[in-house]
C-alpha atoms as a PDB file:
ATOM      1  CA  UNK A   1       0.000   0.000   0.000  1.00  0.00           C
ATOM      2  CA  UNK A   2       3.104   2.380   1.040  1.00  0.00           C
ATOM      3  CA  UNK A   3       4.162   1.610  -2.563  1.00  0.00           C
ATOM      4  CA  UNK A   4       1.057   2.441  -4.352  1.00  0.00           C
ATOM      5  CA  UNK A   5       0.791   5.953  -2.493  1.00  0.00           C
ATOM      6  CA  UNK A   6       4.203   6.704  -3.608  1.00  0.00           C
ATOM      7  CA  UNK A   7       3.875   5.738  -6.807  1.00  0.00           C
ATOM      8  CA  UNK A   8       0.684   7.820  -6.919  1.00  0.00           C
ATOM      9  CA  UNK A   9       2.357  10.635  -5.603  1.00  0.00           C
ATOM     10  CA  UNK A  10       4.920  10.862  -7.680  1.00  0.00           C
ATOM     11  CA  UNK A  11       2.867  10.485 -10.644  1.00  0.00           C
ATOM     12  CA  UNK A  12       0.937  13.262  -9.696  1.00  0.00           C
ATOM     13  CA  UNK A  13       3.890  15.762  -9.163  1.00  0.00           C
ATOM     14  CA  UNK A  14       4.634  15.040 -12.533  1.00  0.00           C
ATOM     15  CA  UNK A  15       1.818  15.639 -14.099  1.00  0.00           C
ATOM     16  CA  UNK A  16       2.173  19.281 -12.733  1.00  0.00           C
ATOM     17  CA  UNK A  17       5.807  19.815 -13.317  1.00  0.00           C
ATOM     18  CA  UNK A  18       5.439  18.527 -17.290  1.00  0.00           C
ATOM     19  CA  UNK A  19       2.378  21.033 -18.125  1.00  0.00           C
ATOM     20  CA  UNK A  20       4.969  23.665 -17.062  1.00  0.00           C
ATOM     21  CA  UNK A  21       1.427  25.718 -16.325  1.00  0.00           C
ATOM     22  CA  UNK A  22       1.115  29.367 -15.388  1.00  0.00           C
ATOM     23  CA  UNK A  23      -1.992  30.798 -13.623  1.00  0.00           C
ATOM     24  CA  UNK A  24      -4.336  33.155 -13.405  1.00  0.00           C
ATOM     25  CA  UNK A  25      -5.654  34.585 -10.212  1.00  0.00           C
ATOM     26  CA  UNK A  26      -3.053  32.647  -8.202  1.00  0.00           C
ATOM     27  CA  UNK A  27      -3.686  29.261  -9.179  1.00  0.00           C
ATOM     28  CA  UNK A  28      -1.482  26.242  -8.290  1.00  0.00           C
ATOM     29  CA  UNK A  29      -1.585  22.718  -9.010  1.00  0.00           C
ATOM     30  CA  UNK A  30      -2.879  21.098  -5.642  1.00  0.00           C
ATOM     31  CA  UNK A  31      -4.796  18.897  -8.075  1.00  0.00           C
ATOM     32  CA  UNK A  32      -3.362  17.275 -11.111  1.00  0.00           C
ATOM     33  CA  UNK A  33      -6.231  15.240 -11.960  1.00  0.00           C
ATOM     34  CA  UNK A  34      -8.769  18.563 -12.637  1.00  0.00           C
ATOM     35  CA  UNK A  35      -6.007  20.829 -13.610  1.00  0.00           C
ATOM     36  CA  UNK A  36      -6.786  22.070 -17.784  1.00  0.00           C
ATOM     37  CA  UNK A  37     -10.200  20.098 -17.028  1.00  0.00           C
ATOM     38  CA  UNK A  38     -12.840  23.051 -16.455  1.00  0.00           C
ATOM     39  CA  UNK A  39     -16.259  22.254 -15.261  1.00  0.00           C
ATOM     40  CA  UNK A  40     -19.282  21.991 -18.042  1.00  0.00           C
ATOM     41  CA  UNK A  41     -21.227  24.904 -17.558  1.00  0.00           C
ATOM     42  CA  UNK A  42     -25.079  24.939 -18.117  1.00  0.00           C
ATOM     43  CA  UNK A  43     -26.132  25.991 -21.621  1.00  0.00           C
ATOM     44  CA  UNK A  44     -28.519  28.930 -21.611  1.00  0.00           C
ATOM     45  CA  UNK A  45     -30.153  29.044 -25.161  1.00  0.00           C
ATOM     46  CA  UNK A  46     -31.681  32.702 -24.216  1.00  0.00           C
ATOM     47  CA  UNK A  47     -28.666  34.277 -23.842  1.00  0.00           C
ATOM     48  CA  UNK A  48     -25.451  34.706 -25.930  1.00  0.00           C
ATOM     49  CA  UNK A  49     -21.997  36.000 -25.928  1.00  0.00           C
ATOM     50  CA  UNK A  50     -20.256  38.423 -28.524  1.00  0.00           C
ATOM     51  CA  UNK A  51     -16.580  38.374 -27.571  1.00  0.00           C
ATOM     52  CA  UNK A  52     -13.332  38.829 -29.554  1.00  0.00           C
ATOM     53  CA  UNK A  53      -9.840  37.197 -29.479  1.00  0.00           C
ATOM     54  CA  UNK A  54      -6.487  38.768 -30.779  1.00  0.00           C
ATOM     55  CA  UNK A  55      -3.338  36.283 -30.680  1.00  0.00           C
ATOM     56  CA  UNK A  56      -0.257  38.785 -30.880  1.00  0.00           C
ATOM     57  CA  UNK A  57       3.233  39.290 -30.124  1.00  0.00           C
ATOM     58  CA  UNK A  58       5.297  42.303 -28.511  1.00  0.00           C
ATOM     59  CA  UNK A  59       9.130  43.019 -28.527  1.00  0.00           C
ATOM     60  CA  UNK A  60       9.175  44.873 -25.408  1.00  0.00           C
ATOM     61  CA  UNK A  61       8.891  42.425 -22.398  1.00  0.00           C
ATOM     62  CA  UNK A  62       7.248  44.947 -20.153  1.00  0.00           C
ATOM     63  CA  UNK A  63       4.336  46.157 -22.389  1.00  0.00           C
ATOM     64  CA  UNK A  64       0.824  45.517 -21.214  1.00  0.00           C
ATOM     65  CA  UNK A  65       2.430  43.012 -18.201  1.00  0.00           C
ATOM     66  CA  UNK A  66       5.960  44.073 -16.570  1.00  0.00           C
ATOM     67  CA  UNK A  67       8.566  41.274 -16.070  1.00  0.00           C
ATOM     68  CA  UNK A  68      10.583  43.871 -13.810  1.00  0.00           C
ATOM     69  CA  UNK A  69      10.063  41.276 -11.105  1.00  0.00           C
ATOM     70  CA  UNK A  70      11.615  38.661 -13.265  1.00  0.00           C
ATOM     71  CA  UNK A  71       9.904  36.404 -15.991  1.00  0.00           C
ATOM     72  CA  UNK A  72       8.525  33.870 -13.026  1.00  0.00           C
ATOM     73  CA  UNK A  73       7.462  35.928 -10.389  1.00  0.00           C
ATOM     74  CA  UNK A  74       5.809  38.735 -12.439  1.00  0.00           C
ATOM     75  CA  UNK A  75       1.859  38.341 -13.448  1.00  0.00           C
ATOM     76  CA  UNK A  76       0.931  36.767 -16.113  1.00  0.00           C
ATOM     77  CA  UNK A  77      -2.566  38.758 -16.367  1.00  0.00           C
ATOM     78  CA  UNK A  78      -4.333  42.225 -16.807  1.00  0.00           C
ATOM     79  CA  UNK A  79      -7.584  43.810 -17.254  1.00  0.00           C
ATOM     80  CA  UNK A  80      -8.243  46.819 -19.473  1.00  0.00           C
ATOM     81  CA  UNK A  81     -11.328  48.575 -20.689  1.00  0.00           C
ATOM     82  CA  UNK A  82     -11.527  47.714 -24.499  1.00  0.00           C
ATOM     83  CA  UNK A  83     -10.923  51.451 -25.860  1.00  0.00           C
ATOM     84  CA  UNK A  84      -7.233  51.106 -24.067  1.00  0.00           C
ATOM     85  CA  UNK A  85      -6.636  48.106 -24.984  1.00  0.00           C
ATOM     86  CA  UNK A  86      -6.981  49.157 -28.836  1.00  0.00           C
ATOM     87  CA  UNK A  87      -5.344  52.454 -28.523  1.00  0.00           C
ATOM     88  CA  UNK A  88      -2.265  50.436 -26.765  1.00  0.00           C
ATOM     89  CA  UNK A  89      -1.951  47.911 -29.303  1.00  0.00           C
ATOM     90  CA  UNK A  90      -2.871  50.254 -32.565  1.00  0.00           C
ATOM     91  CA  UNK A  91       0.261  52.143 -31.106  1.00  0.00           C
ATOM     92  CA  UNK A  92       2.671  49.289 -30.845  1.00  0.00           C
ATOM     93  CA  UNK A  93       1.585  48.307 -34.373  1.00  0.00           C
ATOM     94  CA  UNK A  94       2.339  51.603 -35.461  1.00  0.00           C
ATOM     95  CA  UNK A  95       6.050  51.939 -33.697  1.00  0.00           C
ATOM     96  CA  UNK A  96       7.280  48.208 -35.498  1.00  0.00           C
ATOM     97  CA  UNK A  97       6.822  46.506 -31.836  1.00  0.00           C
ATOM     98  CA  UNK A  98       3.872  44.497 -31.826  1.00  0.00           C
ATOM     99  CA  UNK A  99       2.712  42.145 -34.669  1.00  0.00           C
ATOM    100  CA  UNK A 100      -1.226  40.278 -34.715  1.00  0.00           C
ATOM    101  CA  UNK A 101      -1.247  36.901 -35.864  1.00  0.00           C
ATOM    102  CA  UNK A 102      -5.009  36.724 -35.630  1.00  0.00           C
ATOM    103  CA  UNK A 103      -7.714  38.125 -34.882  1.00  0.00           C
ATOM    104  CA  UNK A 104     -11.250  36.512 -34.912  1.00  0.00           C
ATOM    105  CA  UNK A 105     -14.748  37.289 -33.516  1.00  0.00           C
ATOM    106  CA  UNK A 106     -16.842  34.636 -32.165  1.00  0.00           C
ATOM    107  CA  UNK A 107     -20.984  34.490 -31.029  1.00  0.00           C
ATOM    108  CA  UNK A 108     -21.813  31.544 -28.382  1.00  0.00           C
ATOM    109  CA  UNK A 109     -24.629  30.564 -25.766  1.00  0.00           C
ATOM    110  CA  UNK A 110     -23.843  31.545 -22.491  1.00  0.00           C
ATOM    111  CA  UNK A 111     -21.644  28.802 -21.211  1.00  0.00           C
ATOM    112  CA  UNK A 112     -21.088  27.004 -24.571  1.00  0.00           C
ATOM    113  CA  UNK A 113     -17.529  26.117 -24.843  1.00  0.00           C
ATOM    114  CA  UNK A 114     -16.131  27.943 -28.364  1.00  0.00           C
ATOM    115  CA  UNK A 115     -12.902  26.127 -29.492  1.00  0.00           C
ATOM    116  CA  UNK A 116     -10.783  28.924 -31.437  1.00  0.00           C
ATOM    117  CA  UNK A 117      -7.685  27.205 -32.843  1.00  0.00           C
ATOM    118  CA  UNK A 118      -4.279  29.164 -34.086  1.00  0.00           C
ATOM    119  CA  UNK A 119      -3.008  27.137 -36.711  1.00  0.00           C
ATOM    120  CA  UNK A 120      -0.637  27.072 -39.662  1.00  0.00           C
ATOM    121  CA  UNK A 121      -1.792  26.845 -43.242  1.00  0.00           C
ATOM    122  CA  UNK A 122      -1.051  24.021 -44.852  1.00  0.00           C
ATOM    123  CA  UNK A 123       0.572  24.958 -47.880  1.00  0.00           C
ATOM    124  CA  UNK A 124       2.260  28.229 -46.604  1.00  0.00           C
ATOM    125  CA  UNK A 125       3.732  27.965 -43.367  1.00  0.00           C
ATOM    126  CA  UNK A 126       3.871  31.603 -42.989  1.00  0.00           C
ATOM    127  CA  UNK A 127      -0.145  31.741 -43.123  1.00  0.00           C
ATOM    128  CA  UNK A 128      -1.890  31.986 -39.907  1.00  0.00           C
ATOM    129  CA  UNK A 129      -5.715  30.820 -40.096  1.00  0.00           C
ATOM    130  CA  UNK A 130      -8.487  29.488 -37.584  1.00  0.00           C
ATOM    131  CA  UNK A 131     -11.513  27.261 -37.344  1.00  0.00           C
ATOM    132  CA  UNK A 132     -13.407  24.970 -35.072  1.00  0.00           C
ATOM    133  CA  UNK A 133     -11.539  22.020 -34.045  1.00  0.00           C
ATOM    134  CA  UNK A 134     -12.036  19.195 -36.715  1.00  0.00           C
ATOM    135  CA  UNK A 135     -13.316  15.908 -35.683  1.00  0.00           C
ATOM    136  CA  UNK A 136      -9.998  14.549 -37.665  1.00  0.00           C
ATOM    137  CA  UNK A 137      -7.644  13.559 -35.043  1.00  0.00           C
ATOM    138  CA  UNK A 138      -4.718  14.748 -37.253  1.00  0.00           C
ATOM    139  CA  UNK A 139      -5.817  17.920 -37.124  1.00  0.00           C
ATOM    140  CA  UNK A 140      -3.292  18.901 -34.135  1.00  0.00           C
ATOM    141  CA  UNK A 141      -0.843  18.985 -36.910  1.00  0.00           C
ATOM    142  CA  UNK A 142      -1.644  21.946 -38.276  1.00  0.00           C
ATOM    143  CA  UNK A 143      -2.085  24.134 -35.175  1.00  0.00           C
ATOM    144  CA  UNK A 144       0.611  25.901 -32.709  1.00  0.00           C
ATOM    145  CA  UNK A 145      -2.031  27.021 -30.212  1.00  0.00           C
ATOM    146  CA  UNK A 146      -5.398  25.544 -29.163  1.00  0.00           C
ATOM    147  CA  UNK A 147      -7.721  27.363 -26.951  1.00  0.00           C
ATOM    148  CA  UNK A 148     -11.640  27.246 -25.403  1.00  0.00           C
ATOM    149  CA  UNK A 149     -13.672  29.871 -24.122  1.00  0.00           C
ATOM    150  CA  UNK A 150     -16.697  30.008 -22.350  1.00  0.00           C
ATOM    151  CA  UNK A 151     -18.757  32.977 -20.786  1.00  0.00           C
ATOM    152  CA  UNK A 152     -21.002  32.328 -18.466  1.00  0.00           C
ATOM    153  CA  UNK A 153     -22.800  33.554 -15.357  1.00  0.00           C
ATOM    154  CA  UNK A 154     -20.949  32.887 -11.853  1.00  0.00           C
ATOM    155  CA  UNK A 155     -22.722  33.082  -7.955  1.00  0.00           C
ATOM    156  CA  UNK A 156     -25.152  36.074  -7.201  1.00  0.00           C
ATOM    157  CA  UNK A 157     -21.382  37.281  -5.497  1.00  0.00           C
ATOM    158  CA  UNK A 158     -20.114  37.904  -9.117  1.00  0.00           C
ATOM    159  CA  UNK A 159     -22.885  41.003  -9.242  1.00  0.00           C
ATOM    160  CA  UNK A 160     -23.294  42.237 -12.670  1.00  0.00           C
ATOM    161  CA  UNK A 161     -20.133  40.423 -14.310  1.00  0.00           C
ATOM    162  CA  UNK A 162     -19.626  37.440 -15.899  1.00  0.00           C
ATOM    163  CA  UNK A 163     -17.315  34.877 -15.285  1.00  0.00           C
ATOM    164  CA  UNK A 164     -14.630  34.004 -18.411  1.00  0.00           C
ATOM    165  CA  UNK A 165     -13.212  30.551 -18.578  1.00  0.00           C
ATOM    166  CA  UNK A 166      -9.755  30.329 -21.177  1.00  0.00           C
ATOM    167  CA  UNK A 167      -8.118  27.090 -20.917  1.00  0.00           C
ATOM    168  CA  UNK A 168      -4.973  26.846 -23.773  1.00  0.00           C
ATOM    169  CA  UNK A 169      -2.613  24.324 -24.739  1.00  0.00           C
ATOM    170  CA  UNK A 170       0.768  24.720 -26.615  1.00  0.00           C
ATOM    171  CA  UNK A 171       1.403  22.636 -29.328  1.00  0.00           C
ATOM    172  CA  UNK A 172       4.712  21.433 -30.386  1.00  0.00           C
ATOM    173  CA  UNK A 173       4.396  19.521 -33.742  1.00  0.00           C
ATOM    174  CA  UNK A 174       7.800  17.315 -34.786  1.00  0.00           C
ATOM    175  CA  UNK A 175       8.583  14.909 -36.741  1.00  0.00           C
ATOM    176  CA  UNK A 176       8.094  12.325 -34.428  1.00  0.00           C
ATOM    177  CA  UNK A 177       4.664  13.283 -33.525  1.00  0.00           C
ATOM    178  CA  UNK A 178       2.625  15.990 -32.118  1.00  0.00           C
ATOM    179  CA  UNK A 179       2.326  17.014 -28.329  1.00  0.00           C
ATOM    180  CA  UNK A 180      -0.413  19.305 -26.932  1.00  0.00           C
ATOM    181  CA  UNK A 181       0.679  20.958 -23.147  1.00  0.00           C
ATOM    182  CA  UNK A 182      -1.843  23.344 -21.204  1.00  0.00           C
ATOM    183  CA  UNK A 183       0.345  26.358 -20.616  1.00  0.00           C
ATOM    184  CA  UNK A 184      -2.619  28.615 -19.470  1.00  0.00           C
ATOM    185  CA  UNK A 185      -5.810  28.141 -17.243  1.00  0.00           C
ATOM    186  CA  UNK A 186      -7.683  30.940 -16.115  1.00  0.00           C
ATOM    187  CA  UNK A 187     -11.314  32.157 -14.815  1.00  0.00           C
ATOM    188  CA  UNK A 188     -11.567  35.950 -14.582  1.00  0.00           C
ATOM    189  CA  UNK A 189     -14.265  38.129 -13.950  1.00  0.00           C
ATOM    190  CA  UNK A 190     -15.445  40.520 -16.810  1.00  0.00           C
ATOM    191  CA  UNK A 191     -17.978  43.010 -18.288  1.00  0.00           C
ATOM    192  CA  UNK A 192     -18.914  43.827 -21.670  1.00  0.00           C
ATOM    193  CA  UNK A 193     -16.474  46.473 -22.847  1.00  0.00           C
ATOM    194  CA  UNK A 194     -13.386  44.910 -21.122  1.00  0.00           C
ATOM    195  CA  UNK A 195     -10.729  43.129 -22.405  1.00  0.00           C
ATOM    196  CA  UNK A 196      -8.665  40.630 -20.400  1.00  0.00           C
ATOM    197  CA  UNK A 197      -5.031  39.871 -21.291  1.00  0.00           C
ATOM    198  CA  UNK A 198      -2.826  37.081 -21.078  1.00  0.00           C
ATOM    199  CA  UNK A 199       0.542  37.066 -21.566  1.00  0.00           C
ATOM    200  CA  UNK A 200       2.056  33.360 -22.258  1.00  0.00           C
ATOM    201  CA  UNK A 201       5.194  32.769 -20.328  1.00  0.00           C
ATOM    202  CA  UNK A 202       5.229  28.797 -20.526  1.00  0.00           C
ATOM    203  CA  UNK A 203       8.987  27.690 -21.002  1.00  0.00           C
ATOM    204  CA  UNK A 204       7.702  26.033 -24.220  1.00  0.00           C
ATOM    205  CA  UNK A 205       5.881  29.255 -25.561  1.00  0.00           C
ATOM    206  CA  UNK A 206       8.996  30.866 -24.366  1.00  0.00           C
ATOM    207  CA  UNK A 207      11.713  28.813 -26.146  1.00  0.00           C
ATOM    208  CA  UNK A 208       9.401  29.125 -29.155  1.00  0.00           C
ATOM    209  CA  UNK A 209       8.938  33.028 -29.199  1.00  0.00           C
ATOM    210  CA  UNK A 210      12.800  33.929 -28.509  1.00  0.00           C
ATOM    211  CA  UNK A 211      12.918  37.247 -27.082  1.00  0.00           C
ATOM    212  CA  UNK A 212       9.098  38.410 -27.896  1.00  0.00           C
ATOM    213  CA  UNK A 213       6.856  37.734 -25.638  1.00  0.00           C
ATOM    214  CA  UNK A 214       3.164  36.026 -26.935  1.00  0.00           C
ATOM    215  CA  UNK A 215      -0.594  37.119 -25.911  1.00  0.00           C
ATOM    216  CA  UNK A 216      -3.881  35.854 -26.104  1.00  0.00           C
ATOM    217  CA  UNK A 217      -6.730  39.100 -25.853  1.00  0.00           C
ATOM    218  CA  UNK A 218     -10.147  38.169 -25.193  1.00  0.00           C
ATOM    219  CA  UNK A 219     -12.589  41.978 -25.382  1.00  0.00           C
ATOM    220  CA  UNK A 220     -16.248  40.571 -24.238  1.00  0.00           C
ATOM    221  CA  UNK A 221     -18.017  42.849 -26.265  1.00  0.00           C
ATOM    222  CA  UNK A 222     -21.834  42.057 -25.004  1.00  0.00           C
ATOM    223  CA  UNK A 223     -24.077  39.562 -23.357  1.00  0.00           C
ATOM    224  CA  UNK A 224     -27.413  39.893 -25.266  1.00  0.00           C
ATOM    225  CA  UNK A 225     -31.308  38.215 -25.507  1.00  0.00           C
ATOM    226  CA  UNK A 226     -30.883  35.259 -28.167  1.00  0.00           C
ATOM    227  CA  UNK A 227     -33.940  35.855 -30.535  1.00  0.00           C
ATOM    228  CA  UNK A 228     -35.760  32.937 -31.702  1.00  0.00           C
ATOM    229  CA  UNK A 229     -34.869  32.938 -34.676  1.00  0.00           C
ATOM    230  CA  UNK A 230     -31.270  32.063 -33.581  1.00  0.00           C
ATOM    231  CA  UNK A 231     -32.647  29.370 -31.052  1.00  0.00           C
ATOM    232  CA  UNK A 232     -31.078  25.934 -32.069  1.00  0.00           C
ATOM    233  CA  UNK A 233     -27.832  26.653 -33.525  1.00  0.00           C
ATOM    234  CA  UNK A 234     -26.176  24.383 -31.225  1.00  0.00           C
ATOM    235  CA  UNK A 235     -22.654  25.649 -31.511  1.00  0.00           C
ATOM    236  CA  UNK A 236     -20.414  28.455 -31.364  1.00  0.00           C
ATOM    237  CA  UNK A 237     -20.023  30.740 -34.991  1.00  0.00           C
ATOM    238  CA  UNK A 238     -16.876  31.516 -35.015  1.00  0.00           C
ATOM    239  CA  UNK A 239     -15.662  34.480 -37.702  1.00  0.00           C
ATOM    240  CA  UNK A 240     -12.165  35.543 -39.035  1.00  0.00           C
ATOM    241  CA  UNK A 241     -10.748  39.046 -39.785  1.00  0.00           C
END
């Protein structure tokens, strides 16, 4: 029996040290077994979620989230209204030190999970491109970043924001196979007109990106009535720009 608990143990330590995972709003891994597993929310049909996601890069470190505390002991996440967020990011564009690699909108049920994928194109490498996840089990091959989002309503305590759920997973595609890791696992509270920002500082996102540093975006732009004419969809509509 003393065995068995080691071995358990020790399994379990593992499991956190390989997903190399950072967190928002404090979290650790006390858990490995729910850790990058998020609860299903309940579906409500009557209400839906406009929100938008921007994938981008930055030269300077200490835009958006400071590292002046060191890469692993500095946050990893911020909160800005949606009009700052822009202007900030229009402005790095502008001065040569930020670069989007995609930006896409995305309509979904309250709680409905929307799985919005950053992969490469198939014939260009260069050509970044997204989609619902295929039912194709290859289809891991073509991606360097998977992600799911959900929006849903928290406890009475939450007041008049909603709670957003962003679980990612790095993935490193060789020629001996493909590997997804979950570098990034948060729940955050938000309103319509805010944007939340995440800045990826896995050791695998970090070997890949060199001296830039990588973000994810998410801007909830509004929680609206569904009308019925929209009833039934069943999943998330998911558009590129």
């Amino acid at each position: 029996m003393m065995k068995k608990n080691f071995f358990a143990v020790a399994l379990s330590l593992l499991t956190c040290t390989s997903i190399a995972a950072l967190r928002a709003n404090a979290q650790s891994c006390p858990n490995a077994q729910v850790f990058g597993v998020h609860r299903t929310q309940t579906v409500d049909n009557t209400l839906r979620s406009q929100f938008e996601v921007i994938y981008f890069t930055t030269n300077d470190p200490h835009e958006f989230i400071s590292e002046r505390a060191g890469l692993n002991r500095s946050p990893s996440y911020t909160n800005l209204s949606a009009s700052q967020f822009i202007a900030r990011l229009d402005g790095l564009e502008r001065e040569g030190m930020a670069s989007i690699r995609k930006h896409q909108s995305a309509i979904s049920y309250l709680g409905e999970m929307a799985e919005l994928n950053l992969e490469r194109g198939s014939v260009n490498a260069g050509v970044i491109s997204t989609s619902m996840t295929s039912l194709d089990p290859t289809y891991v091959f073509g991606l360097d970043r998977e992600t799911e989002i959900s929006v849903y309503k928290g406890s009475r305590r939450d007041g008049d924001y909603y709670r957003l759920s962003m679980l990612s997973w790095f993935v490193n595609v060789t020629t001996a196979g493909a590997t997804k890791t979950v570098d990034y696992d948060a729940d955050v509270l938000m309103k319509p007109g805010q944007t939340a920002v995440f800045k990826l500082m896995g050791d695998d996102e970090v070997r890949r990106s060199g001296a830039a540093r990588s973000y994810v975006a998410i801007t909830l732009r509004s929680v609206s009535p569904v009308n019925s004419a929209a009833l039934g969809s069943g999943r998330a509509d998911v558009a590129e720009r």
